[in-house]
Protein backbone atom coordinates (compact mmCIF):
# COMPACT_ATOMS: atom_id res chain seq x y z
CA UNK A 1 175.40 115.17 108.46
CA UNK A 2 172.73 113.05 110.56
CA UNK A 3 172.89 109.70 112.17
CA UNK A 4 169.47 107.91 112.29
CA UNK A 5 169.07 104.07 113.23
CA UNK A 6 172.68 103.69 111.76
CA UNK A 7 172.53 105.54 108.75
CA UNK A 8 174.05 108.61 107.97
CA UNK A 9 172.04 111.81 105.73
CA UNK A 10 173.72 114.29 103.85
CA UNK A 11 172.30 116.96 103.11
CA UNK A 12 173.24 119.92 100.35
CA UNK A 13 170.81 123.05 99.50
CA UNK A 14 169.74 123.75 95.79
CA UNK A 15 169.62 127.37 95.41
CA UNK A 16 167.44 127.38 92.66
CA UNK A 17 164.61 125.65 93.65
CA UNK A 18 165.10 126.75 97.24
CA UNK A 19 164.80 122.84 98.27
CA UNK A 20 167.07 120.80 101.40
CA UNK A 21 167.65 117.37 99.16
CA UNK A 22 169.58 114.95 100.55
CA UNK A 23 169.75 111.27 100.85
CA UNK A 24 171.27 108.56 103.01
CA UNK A 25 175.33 107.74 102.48
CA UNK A 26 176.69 104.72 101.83
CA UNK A 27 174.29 102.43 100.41
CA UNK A 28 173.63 100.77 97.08
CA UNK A 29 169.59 101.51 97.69
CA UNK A 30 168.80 105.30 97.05
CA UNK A 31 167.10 106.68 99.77
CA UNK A 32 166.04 109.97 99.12
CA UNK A 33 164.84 112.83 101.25
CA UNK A 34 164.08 116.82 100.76
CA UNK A 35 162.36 119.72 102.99
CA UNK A 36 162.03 123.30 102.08
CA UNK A 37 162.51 123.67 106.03
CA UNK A 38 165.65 123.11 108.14
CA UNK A 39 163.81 122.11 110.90
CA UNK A 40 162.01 119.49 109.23
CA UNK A 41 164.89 117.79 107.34
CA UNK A 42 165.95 116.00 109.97
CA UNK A 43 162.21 114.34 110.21
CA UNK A 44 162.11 113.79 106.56
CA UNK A 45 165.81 111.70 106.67
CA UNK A 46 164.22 109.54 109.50
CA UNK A 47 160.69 108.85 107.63
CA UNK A 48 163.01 108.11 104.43
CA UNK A 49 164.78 105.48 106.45
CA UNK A 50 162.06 104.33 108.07
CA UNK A 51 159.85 103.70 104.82
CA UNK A 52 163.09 101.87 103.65
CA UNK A 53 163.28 99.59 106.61
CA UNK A 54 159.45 98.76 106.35
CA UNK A 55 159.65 98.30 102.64
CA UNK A 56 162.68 95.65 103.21
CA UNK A 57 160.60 94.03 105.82
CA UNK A 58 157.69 93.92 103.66
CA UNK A 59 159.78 92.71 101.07
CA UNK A 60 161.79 89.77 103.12
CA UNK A 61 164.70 91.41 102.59
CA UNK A 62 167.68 92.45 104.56
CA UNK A 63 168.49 96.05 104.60
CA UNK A 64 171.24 96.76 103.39
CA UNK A 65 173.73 98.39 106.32
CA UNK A 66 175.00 100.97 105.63
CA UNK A 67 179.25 100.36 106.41
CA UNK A 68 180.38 96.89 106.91
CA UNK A 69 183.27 98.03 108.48
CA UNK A 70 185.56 96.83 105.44
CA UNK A 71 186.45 98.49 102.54
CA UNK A 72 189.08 97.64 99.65
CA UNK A 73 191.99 99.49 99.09
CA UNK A 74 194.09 100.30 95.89
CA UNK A 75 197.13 101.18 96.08
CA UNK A 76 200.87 101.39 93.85
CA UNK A 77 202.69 98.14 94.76
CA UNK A 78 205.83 100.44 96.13
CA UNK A 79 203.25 102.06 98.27
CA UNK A 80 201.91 98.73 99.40
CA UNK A 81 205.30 97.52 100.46
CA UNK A 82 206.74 101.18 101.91
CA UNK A 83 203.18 101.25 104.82
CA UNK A 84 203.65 97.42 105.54
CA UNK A 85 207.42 98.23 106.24
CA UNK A 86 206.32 101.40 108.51
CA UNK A 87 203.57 99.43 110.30
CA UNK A 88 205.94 96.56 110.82
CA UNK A 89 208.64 99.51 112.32
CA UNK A 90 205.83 100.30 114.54
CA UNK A 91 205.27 96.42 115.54
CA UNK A 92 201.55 96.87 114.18
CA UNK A 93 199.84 95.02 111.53
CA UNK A 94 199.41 96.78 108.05
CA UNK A 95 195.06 96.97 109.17
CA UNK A 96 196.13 98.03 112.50
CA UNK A 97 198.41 100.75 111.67
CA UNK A 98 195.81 102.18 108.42
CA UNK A 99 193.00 102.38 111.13
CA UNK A 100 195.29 104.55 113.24
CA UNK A 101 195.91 106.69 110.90
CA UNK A 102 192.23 107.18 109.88
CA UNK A 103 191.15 107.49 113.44
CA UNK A 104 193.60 110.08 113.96
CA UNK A 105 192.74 111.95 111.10
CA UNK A 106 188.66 112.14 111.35
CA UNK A 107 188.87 112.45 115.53
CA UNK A 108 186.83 115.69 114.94
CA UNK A 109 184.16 114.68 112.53
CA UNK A 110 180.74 114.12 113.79
């Protein structure tokens, strides 16, 4: 995973054509990116973004960022109710208690 500008690349390796390919999580716009080298991936993830910013510029248009910082979540109605009861025994909000528990859970991820 790589962080460029705010944006986050993923990268997997295709065996058979011996190509990096990747492109940039969590955005409707594809942004694409591949190197046959590791060292030049990186460089090829931050010209991707960078031809996207330019083209949004060119384009009057926002980018589109990547995480808002909200996201919609479904859920069983019993489940709803049994994590608003445990974040009220904890004297959190429901939101406040949820981003604990991811926090906690992705401490060690890059």
């Amino acid at each position: 995973m790589m962080k460029y500008k705010g944006f986050v690349g993923v990268v997997e390796y295709d065996n058979e054509s011996k190509v990096l390919s990747g492109e940039v999580a969590g955005t409707r716009a594809v942004i694409h990116f591949e190197s046959t080298s590791a060292k030049k991936i990186e460089k090829e993830f931050q010209k991707s973004v960078d031809f996207y910013l330019e083209s949004c510029e060119k384009r009057g248009k926002q980018p589109e960022k990547p995480f808002s910082g909200k996201f919609a979540l479904r859920m069983s109605e019993e489940l709803h109710r049994q994590a608003y009861l445990k974040a009220k025994s904890k004297t959190k909000s429901l939101n406040a208690w949820l981003v604990g528990l991811i926090e906690r859970a992705t401490k060690d991820v890059a």
